[in-house]
PDB file of N, CA and C in Angstrom:
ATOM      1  N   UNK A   1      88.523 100.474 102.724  1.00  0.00           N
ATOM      2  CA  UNK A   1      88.505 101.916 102.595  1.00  0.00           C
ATOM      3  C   UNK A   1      89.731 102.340 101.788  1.00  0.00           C
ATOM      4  N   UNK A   2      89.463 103.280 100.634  1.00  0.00           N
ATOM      5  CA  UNK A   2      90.711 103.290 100.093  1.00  0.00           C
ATOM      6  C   UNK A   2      90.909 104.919 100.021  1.00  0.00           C
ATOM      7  N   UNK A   3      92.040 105.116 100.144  1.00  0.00           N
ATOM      8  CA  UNK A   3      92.662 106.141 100.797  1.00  0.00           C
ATOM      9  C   UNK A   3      93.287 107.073  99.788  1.00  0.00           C
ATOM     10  N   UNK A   4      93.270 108.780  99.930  1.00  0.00           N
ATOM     11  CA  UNK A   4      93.246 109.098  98.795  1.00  0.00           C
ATOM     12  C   UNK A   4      95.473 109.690  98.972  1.00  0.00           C
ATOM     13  N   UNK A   5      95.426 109.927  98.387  1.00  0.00           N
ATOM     14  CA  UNK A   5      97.439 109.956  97.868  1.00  0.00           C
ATOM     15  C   UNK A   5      97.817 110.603  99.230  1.00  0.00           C
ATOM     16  N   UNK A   6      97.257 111.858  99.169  1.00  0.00           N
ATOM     17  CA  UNK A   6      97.820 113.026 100.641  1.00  0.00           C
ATOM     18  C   UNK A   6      97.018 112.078 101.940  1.00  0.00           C
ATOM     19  N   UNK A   7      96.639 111.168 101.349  1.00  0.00           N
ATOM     20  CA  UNK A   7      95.989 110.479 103.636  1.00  0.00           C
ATOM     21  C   UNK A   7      97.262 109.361 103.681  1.00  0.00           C
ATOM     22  N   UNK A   8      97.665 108.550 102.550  1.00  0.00           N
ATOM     23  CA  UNK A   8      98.524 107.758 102.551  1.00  0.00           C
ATOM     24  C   UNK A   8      99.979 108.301 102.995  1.00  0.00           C
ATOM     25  N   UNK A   9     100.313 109.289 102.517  1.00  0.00           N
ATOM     26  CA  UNK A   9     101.427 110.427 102.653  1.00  0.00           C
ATOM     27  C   UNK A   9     101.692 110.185 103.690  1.00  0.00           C
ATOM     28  N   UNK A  10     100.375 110.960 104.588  1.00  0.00           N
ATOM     29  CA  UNK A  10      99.985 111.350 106.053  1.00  0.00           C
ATOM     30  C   UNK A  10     100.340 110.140 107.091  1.00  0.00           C
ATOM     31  N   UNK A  11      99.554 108.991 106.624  1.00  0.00           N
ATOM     32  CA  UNK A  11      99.923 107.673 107.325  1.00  0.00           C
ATOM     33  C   UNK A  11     101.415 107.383 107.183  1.00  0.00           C
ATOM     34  N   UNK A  12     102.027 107.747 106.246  1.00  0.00           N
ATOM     35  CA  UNK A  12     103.333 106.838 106.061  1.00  0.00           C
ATOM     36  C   UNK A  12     103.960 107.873 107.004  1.00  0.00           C
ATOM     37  N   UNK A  13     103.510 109.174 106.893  1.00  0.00           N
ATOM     38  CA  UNK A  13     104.478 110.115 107.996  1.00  0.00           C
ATOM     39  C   UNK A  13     104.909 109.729 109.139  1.00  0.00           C
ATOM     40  N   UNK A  14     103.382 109.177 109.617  1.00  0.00           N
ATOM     41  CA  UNK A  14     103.398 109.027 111.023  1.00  0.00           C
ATOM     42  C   UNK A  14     103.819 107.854 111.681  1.00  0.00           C
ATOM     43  N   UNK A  15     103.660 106.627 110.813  1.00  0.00           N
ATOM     44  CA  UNK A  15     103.993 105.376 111.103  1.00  0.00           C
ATOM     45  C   UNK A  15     105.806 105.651 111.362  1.00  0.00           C
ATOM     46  N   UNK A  16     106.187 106.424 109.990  1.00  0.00           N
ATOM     47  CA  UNK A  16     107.555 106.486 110.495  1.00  0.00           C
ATOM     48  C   UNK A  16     108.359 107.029 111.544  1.00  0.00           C
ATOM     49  N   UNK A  17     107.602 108.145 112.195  1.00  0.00           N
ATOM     50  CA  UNK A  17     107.677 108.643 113.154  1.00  0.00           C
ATOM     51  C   UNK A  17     107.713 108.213 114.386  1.00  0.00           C
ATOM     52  N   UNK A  18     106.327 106.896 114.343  1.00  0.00           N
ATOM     53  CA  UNK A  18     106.513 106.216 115.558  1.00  0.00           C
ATOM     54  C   UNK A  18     107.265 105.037 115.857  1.00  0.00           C
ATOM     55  N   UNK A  19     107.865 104.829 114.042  1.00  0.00           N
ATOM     56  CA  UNK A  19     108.665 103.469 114.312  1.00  0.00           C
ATOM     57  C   UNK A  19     109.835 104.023 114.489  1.00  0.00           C
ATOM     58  N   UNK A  20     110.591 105.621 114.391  1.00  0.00           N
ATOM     59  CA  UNK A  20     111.821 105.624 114.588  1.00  0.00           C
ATOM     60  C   UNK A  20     111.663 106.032 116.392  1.00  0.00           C
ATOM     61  N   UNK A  21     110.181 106.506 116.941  1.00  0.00           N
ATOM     62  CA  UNK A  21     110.592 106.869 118.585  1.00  0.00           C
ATOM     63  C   UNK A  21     110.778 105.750 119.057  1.00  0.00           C
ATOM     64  N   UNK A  22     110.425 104.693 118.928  1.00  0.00           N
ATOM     65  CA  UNK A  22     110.857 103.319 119.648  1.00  0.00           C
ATOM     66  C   UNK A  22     111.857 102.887 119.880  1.00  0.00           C
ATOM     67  N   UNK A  23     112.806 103.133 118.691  1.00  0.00           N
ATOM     68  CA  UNK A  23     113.707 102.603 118.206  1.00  0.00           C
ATOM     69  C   UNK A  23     114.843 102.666 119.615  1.00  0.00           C
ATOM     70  N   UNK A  24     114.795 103.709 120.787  1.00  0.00           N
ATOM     71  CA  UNK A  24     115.310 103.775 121.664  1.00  0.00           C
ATOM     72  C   UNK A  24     114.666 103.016 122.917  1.00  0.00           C
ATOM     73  N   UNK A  25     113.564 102.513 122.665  1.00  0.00           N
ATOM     74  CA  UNK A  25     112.671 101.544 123.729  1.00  0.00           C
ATOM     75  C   UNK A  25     112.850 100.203 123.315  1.00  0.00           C
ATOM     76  N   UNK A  26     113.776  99.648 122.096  1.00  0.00           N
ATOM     77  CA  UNK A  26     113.873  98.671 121.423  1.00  0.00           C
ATOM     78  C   UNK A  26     115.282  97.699 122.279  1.00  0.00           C
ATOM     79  N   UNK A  27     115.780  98.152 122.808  1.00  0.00           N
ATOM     80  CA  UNK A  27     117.471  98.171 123.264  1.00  0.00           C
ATOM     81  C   UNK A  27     116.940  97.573 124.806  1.00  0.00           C
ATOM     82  N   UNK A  28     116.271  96.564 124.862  1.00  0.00           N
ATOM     83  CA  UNK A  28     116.244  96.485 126.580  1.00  0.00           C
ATOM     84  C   UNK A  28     116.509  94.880 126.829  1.00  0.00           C
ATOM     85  N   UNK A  29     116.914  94.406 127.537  1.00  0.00           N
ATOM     86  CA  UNK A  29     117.584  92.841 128.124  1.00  0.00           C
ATOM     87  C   UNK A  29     116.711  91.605 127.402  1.00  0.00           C
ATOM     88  N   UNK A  30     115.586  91.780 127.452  1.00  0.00           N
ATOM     89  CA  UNK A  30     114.987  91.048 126.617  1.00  0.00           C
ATOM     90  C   UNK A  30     114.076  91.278 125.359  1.00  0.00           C
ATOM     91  N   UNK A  31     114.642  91.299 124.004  1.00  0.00           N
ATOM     92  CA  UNK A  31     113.874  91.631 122.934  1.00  0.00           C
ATOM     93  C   UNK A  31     112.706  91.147 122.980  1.00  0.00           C
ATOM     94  N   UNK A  32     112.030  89.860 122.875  1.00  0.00           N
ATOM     95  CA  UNK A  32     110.790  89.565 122.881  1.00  0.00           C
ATOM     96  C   UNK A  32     109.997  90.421 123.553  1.00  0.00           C
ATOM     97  N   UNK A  33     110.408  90.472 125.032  1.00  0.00           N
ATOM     98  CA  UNK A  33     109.447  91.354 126.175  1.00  0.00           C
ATOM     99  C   UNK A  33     109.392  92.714 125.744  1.00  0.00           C
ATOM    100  N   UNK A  34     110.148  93.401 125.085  1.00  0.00           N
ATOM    101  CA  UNK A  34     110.183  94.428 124.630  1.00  0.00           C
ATOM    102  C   UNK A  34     109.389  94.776 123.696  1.00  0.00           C
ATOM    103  N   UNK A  35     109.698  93.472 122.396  1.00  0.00           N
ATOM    104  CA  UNK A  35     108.365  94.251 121.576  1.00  0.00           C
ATOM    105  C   UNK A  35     107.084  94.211 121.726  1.00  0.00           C
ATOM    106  N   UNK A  36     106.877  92.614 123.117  1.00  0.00           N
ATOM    107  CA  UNK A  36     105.630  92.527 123.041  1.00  0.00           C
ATOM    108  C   UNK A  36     104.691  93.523 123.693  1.00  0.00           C
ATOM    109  N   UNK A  37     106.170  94.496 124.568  1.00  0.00           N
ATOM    110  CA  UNK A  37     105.458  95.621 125.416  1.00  0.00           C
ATOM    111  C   UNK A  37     105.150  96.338 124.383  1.00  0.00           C
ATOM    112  N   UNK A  38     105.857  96.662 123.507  1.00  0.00           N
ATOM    113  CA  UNK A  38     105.922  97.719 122.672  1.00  0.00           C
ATOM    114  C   UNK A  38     103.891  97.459 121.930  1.00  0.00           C
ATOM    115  N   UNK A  39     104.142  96.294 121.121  1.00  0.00           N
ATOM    116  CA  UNK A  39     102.561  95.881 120.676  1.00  0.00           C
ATOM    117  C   UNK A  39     101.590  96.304 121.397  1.00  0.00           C
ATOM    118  N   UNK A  40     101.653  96.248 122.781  1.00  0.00           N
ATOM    119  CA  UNK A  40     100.730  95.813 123.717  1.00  0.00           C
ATOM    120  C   UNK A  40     100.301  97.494 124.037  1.00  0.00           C
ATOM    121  N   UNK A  41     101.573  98.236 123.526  1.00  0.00           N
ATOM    122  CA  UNK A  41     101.429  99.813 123.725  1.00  0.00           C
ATOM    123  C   UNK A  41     100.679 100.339 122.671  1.00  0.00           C
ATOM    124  N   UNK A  42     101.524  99.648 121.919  1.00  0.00           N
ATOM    125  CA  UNK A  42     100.533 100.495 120.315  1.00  0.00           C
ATOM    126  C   UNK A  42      98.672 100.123 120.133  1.00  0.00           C
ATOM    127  N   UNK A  43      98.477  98.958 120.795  1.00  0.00           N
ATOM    128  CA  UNK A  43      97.485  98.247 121.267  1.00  0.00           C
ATOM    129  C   UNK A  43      96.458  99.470 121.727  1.00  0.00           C
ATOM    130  N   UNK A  44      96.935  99.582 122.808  1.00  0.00           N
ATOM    131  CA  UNK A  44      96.053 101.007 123.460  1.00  0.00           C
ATOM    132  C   UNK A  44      96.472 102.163 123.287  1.00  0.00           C
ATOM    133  N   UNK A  45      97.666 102.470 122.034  1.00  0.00           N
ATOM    134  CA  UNK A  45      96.873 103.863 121.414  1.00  0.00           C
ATOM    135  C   UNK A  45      96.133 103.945 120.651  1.00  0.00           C
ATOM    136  N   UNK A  46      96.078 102.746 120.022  1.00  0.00           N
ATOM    137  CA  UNK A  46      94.908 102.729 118.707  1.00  0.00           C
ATOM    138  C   UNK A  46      93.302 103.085 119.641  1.00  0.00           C
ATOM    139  N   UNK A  47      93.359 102.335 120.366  1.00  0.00           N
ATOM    140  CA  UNK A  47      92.230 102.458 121.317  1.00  0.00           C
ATOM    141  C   UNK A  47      91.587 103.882 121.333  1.00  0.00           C
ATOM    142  N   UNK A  48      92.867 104.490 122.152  1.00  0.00           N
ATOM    143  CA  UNK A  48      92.918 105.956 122.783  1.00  0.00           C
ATOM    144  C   UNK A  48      92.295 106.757 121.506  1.00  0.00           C
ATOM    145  N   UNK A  49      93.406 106.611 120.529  1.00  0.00           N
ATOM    146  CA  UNK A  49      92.928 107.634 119.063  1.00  0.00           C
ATOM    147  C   UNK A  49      91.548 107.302 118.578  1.00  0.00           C
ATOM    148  N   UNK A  50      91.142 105.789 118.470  1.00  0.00           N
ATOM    149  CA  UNK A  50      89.371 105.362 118.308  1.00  0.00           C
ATOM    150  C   UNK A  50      88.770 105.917 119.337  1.00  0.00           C
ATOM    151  N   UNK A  51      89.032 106.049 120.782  1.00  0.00           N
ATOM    152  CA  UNK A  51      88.544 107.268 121.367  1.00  0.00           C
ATOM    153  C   UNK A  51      88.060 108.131 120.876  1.00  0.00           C
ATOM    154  N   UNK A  52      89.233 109.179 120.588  1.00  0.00           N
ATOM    155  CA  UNK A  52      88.819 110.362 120.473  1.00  0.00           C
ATOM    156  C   UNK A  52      88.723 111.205 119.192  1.00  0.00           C
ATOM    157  N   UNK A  53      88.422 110.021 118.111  1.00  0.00           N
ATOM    158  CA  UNK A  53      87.875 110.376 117.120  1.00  0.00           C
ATOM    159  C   UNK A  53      86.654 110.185 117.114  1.00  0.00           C
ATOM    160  N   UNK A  54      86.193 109.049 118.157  1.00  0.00           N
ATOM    161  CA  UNK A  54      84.305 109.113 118.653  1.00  0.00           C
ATOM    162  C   UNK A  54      83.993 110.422 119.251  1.00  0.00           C
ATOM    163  N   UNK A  55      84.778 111.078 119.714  1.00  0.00           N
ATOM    164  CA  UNK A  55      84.309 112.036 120.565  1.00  0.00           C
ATOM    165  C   UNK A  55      84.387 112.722 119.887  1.00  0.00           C
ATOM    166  N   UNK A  56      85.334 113.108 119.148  1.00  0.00           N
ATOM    167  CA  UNK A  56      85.207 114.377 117.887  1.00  0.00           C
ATOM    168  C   UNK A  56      84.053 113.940 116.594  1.00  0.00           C
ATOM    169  N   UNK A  57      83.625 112.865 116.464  1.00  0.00           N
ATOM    170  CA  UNK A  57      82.568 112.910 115.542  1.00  0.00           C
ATOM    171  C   UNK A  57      81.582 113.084 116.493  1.00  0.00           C
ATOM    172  N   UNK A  58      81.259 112.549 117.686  1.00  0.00           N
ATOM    173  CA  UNK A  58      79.887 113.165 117.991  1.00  0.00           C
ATOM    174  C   UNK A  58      79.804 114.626 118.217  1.00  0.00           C
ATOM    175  N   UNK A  59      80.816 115.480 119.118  1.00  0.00           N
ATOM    176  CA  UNK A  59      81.035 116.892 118.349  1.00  0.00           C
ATOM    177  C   UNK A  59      80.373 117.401 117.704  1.00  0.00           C
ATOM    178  N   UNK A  60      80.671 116.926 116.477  1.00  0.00           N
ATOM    179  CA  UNK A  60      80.601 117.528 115.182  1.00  0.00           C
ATOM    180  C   UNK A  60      79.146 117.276 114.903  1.00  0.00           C
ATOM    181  N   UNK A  61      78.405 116.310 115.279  1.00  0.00           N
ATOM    182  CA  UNK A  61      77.306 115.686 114.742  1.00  0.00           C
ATOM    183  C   UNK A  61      75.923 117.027 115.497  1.00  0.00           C
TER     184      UNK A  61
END
């Protein structure tokens, strides 16, 4: 899928956004366990947001 200039924008916004909120969840006794929590988080928001972009396209439909 290729993405038009202002969605790329949009993505880079947000990615940065969520890579600088971490950045304070990053600091904990064990790095590994940390990021793998961290993955394991981002894991099920992707989920969450494929959620509820199903739900907003059937919505719409």
């Amino acid at each position: 899928m290729q993405l038009l200039q202002s969605e790329r924008d949009l993505r880079d916004r947000f990615l940065q956004a969520m890579v600088e909120a971490t950045f304070p969840l990053q600091t904990g006794l064990d790095q590994e366990v940390t990021l793998h929590a961290l993955i394991e988080a981002a894991e099920l928001l992707k989920e969450r947001f494929e959620q509820e972009l199903a739900e907003l396209r059937q919505e719409s439909d």
